[in-house]
PDB file of N, CA and C in Angstrom:
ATOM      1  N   UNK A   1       0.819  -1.188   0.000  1.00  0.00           N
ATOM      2  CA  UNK A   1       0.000   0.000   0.000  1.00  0.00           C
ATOM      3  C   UNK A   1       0.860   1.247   0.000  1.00  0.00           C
ATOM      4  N   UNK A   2       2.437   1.226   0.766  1.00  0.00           N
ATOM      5  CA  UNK A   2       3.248   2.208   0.456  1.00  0.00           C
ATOM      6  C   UNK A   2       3.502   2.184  -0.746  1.00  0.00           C
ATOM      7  N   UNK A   3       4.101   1.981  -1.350  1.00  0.00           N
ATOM      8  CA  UNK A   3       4.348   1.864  -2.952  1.00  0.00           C
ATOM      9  C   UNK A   3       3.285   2.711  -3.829  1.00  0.00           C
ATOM     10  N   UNK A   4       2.047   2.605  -3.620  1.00  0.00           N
ATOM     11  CA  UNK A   4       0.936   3.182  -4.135  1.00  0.00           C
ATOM     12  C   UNK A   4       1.277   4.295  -3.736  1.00  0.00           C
ATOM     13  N   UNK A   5       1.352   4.771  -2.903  1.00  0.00           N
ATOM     14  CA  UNK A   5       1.256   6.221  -2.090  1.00  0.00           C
ATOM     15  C   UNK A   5       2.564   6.922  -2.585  1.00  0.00           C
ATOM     16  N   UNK A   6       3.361   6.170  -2.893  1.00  0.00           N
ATOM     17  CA  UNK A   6       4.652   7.104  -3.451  1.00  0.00           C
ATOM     18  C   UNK A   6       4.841   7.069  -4.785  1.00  0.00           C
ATOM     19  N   UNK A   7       4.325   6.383  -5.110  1.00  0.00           N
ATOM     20  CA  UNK A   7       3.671   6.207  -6.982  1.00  0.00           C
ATOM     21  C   UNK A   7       2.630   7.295  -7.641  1.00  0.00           C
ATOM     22  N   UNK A   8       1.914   7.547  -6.601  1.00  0.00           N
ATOM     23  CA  UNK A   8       0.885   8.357  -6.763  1.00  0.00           C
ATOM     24  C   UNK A   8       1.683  10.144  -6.729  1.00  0.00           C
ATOM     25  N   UNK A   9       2.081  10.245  -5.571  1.00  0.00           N
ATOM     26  CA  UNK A   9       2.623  11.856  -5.286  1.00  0.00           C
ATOM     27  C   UNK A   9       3.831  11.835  -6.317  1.00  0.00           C
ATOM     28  N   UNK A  10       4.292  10.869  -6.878  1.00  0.00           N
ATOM     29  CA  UNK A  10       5.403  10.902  -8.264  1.00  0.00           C
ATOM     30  C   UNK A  10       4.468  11.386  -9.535  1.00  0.00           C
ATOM     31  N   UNK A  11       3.647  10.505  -9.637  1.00  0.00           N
ATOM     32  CA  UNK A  11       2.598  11.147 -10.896  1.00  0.00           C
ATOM     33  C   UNK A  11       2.255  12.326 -10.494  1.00  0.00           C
ATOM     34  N   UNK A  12       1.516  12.335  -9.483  1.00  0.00           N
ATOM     35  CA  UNK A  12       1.289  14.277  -8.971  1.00  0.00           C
ATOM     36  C   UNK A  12       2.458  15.467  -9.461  1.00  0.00           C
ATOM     37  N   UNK A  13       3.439  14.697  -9.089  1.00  0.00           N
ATOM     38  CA  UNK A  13       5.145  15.823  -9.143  1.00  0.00           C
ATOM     39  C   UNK A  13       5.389  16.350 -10.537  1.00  0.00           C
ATOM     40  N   UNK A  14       5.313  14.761 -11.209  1.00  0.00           N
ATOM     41  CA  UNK A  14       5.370  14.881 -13.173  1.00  0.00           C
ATOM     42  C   UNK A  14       4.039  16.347 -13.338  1.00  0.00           C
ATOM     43  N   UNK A  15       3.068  15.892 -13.104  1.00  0.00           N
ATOM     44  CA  UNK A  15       1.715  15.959 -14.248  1.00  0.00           C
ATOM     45  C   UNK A  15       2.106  17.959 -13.926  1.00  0.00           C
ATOM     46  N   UNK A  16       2.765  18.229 -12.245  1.00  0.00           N
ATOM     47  CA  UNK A  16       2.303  19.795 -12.181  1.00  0.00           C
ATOM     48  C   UNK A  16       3.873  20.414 -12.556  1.00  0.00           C
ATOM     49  N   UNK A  17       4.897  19.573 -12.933  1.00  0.00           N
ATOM     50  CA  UNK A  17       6.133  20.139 -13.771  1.00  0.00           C
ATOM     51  C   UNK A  17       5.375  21.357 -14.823  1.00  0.00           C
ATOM     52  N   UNK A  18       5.590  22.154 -14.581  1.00  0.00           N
ATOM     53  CA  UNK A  18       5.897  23.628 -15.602  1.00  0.00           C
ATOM     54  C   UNK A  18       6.471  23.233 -17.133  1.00  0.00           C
ATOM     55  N   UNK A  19       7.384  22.297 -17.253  1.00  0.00           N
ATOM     56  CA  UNK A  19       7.766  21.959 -18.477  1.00  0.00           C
ATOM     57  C   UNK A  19       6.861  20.559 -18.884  1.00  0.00           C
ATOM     58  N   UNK A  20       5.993  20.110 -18.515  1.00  0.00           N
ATOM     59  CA  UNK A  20       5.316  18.996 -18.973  1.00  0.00           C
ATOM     60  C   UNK A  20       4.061  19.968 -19.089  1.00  0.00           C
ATOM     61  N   UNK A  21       3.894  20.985 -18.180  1.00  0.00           N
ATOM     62  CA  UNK A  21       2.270  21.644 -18.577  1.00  0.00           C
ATOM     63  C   UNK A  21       2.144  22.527 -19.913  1.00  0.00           C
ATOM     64  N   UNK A  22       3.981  23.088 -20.215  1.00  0.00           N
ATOM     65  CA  UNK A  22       4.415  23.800 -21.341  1.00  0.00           C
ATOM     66  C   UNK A  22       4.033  22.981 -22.636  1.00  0.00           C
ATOM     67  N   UNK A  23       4.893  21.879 -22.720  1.00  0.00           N
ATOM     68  CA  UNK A  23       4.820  20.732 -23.742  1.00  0.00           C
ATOM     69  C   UNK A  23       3.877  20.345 -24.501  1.00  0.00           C
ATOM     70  N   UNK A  24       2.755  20.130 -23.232  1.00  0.00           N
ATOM     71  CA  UNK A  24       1.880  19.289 -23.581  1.00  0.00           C
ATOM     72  C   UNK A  24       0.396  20.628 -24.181  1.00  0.00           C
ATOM     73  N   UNK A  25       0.797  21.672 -24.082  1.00  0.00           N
ATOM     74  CA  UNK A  25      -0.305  23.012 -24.259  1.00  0.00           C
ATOM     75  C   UNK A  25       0.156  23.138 -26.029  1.00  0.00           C
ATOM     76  N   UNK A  26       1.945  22.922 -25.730  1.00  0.00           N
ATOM     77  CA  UNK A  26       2.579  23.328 -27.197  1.00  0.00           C
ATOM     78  C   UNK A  26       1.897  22.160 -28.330  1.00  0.00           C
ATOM     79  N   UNK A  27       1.628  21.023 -27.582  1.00  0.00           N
ATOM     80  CA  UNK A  27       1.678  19.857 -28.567  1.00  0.00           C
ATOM     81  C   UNK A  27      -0.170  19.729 -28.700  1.00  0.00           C
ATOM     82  N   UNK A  28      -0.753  20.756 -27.852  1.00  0.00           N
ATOM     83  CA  UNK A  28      -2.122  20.912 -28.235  1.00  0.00           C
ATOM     84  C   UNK A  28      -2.459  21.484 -30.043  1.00  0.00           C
ATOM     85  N   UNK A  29      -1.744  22.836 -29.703  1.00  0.00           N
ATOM     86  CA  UNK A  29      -2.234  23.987 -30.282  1.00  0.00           C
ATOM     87  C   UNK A  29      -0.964  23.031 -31.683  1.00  0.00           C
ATOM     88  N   UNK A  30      -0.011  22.652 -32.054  1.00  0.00           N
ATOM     89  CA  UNK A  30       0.570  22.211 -33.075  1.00  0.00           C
ATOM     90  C   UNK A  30      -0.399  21.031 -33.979  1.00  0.00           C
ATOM     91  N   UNK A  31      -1.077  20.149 -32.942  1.00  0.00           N
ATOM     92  CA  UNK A  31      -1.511  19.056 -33.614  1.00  0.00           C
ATOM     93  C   UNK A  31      -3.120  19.527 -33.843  1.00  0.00           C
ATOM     94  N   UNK A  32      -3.742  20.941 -33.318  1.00  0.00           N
ATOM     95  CA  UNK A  32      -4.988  21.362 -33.792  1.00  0.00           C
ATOM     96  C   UNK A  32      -4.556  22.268 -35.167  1.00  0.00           C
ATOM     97  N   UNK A  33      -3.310  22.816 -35.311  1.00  0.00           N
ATOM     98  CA  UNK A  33      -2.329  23.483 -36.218  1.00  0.00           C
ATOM     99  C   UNK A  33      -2.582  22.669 -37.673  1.00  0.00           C
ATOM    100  N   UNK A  34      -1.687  21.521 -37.260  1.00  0.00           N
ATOM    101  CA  UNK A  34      -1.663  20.076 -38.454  1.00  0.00           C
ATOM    102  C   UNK A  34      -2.887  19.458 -39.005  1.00  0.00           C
ATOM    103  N   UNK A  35      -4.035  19.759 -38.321  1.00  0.00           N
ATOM    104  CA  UNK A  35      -5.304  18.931 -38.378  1.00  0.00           C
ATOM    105  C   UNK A  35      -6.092  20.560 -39.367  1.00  0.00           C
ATOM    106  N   UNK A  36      -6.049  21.528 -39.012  1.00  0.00           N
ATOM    107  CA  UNK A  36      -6.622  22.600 -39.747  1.00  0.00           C
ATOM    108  C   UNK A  36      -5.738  22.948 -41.333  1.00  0.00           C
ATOM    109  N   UNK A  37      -4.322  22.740 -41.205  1.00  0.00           N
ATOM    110  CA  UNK A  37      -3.825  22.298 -42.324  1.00  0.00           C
ATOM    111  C   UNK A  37      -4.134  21.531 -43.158  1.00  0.00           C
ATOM    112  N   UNK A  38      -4.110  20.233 -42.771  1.00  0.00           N
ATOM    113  CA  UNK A  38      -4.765  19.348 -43.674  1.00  0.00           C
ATOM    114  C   UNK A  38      -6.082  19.207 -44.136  1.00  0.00           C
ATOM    115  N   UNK A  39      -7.042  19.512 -43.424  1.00  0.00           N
ATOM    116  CA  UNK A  39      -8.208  19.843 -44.077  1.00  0.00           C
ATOM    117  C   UNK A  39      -8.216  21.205 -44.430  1.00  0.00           C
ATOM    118  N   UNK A  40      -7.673  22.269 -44.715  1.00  0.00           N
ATOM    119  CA  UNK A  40      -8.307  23.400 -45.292  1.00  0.00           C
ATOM    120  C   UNK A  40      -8.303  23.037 -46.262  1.00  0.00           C
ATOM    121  N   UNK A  41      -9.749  23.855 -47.411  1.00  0.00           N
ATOM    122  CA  UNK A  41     -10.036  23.698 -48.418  1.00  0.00           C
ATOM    123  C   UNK A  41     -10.322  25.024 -48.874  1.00  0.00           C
ATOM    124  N   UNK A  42      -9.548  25.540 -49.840  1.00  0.00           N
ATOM    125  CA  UNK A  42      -9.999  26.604 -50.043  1.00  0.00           C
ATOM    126  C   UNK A  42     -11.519  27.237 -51.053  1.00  0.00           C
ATOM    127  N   UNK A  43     -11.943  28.107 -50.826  1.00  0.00           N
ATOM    128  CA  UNK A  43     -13.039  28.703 -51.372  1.00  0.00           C
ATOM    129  C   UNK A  43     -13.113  29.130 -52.720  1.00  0.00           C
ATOM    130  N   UNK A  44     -14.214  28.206 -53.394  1.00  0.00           N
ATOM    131  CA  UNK A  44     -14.122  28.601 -54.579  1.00  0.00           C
ATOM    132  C   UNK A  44     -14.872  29.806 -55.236  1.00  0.00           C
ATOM    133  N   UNK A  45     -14.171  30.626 -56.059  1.00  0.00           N
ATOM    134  CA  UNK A  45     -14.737  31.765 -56.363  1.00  0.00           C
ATOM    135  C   UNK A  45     -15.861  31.641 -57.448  1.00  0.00           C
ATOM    136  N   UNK A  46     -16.398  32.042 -57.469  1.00  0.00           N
ATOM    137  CA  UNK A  46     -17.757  32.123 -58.756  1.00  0.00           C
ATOM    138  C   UNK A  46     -17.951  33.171 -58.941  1.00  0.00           C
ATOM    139  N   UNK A  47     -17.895  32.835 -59.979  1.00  0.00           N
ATOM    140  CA  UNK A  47     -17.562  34.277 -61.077  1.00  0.00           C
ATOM    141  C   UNK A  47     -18.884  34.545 -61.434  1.00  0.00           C
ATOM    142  N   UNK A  48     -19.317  35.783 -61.782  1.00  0.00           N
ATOM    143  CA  UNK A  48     -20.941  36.276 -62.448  1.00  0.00           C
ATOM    144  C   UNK A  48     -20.368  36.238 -63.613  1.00  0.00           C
ATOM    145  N   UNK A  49     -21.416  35.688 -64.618  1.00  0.00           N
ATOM    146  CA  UNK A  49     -21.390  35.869 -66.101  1.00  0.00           C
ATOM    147  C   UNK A  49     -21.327  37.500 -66.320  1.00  0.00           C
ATOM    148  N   UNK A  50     -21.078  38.150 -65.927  1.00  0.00           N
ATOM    149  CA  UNK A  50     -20.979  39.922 -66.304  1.00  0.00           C
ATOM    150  C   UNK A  50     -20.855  40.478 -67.969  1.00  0.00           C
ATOM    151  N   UNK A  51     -22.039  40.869 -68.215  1.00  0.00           N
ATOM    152  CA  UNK A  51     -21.795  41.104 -69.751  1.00  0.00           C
ATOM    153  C   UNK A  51     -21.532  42.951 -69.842  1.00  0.00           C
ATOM    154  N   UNK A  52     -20.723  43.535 -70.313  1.00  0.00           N
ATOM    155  CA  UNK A  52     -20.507  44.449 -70.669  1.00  0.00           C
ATOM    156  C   UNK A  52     -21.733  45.158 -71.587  1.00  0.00           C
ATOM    157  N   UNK A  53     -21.865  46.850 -71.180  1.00  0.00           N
ATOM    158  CA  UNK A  53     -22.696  47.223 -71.834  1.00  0.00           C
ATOM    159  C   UNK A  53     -22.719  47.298 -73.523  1.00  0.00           C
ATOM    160  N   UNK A  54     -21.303  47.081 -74.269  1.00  0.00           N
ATOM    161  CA  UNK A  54     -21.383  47.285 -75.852  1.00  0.00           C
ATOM    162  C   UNK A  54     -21.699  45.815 -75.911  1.00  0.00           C
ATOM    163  N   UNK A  55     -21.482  44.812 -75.137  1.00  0.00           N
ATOM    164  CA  UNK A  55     -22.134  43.576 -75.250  1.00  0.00           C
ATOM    165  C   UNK A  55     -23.179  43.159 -75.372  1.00  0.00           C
ATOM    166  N   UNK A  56     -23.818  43.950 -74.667  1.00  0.00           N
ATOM    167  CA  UNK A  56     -25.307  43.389 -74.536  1.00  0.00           C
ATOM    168  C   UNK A  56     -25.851  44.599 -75.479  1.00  0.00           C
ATOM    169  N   UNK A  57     -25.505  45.795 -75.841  1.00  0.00           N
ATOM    170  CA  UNK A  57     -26.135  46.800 -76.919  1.00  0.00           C
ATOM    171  C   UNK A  57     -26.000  45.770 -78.329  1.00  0.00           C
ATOM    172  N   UNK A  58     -25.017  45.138 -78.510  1.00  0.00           N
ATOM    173  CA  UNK A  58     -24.652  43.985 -79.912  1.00  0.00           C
ATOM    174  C   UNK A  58     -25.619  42.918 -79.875  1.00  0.00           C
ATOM    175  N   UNK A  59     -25.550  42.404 -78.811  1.00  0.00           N
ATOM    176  CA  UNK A  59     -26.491  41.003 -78.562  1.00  0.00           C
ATOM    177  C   UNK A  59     -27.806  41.538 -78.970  1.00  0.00           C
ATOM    178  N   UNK A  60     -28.487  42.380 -78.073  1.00  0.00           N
ATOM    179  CA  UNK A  60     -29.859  42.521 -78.623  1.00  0.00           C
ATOM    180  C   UNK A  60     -30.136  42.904 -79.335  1.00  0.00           C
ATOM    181  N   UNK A  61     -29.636  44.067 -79.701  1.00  0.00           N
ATOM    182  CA  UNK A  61     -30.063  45.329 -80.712  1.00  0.00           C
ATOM    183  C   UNK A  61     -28.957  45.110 -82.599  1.00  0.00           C
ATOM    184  N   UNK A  62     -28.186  43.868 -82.406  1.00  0.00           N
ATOM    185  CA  UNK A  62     -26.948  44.053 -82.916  1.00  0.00           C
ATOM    186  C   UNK A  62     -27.908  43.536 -84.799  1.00  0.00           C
ATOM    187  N   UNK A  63     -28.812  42.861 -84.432  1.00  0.00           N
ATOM    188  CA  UNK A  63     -29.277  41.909 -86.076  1.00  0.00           C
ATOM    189  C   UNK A  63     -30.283  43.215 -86.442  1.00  0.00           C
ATOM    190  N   UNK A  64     -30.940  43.703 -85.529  1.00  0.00           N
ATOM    191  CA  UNK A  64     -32.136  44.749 -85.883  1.00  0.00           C
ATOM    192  C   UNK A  64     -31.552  46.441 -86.889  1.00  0.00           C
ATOM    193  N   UNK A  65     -30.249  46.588 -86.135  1.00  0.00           N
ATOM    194  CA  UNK A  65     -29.848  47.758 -86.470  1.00  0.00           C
ATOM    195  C   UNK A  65     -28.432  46.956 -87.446  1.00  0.00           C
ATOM    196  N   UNK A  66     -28.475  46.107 -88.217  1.00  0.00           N
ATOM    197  CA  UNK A  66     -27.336  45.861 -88.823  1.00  0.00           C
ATOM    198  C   UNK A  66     -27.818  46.400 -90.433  1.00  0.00           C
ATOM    199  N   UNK A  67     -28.754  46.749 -91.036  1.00  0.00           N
ATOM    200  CA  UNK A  67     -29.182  47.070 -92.240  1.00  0.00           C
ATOM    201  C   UNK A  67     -29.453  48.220 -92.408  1.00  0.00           C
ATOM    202  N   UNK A  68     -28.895  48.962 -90.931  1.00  0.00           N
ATOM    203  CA  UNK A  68     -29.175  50.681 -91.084  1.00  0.00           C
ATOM    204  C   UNK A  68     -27.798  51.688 -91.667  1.00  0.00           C
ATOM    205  N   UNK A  69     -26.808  50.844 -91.854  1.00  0.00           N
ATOM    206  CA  UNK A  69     -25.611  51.232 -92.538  1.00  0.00           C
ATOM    207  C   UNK A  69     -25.053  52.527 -91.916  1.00  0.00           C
ATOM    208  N   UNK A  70     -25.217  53.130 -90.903  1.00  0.00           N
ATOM    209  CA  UNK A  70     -24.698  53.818 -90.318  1.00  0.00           C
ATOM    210  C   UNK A  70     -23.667  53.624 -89.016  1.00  0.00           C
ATOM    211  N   UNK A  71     -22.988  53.163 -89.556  1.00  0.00           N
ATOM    212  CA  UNK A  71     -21.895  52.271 -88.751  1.00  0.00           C
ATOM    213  C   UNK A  71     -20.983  53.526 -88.502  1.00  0.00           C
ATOM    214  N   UNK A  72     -20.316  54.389 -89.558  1.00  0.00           N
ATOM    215  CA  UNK A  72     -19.409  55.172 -89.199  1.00  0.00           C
ATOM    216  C   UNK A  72     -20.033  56.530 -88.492  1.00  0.00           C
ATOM    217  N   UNK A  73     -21.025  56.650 -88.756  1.00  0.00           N
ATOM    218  CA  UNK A  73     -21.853  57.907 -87.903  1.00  0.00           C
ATOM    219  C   UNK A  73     -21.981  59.107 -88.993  1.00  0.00           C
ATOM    220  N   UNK A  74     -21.838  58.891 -90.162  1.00  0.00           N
ATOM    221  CA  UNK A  74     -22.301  59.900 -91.669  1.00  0.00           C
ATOM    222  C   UNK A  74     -23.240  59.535 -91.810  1.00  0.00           C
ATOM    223  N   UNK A  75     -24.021  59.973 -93.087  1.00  0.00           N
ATOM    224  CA  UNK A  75     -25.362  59.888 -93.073  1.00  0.00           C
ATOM    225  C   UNK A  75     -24.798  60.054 -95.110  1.00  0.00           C
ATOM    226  N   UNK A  76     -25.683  59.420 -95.987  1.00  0.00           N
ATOM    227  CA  UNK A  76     -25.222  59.274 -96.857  1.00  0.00           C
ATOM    228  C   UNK A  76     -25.840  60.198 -97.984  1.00  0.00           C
ATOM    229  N   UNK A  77     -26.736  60.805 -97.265  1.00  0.00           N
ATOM    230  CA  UNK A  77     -27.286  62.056 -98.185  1.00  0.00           C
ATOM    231  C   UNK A  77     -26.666  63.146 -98.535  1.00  0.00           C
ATOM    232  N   UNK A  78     -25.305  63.691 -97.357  1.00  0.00           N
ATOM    233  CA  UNK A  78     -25.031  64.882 -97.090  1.00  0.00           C
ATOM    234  C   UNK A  78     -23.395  64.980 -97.992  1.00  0.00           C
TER     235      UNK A  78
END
């Protein structure tokens, strides 16, 4: 039953060492470190289809106004 009792206040002595409470805080925050490393995944961006306004003036308007021949901005009377 002695043996126990001095086995015990030895584990007590270890566990409140300053350099085992250091260690073991360091080897927390490293292996939550390694674990957020390896799973990060980064975020994928998505892009908006963004059409520019001479884009979309061509797209819609581009077949309707193509037979009005005023492309250069003269007028063919003058």
């Amino acid at each position: 039953m002695g043996r126990f009792h001095y086995l015990f206040n030895l584990c007590l002595s270890v566990l409140k060492d300053w350099r085992v409470i250091v260690v073991t805080v360091f080897l927390i925050f490293y292996i939550a470190l390694v674990n957020y490393v390896v799973n990060y995944q980064k975020k994928k961006h998505v892009y908006k289809a963004k059409k520019s306004a001479a884009v979309e003036k061509k797209a819609s308007g581009g077949e309707g106004n193509a037979g009005a021949g005023n492309a250069g901005g003269t007028t063919e009377g003058s």
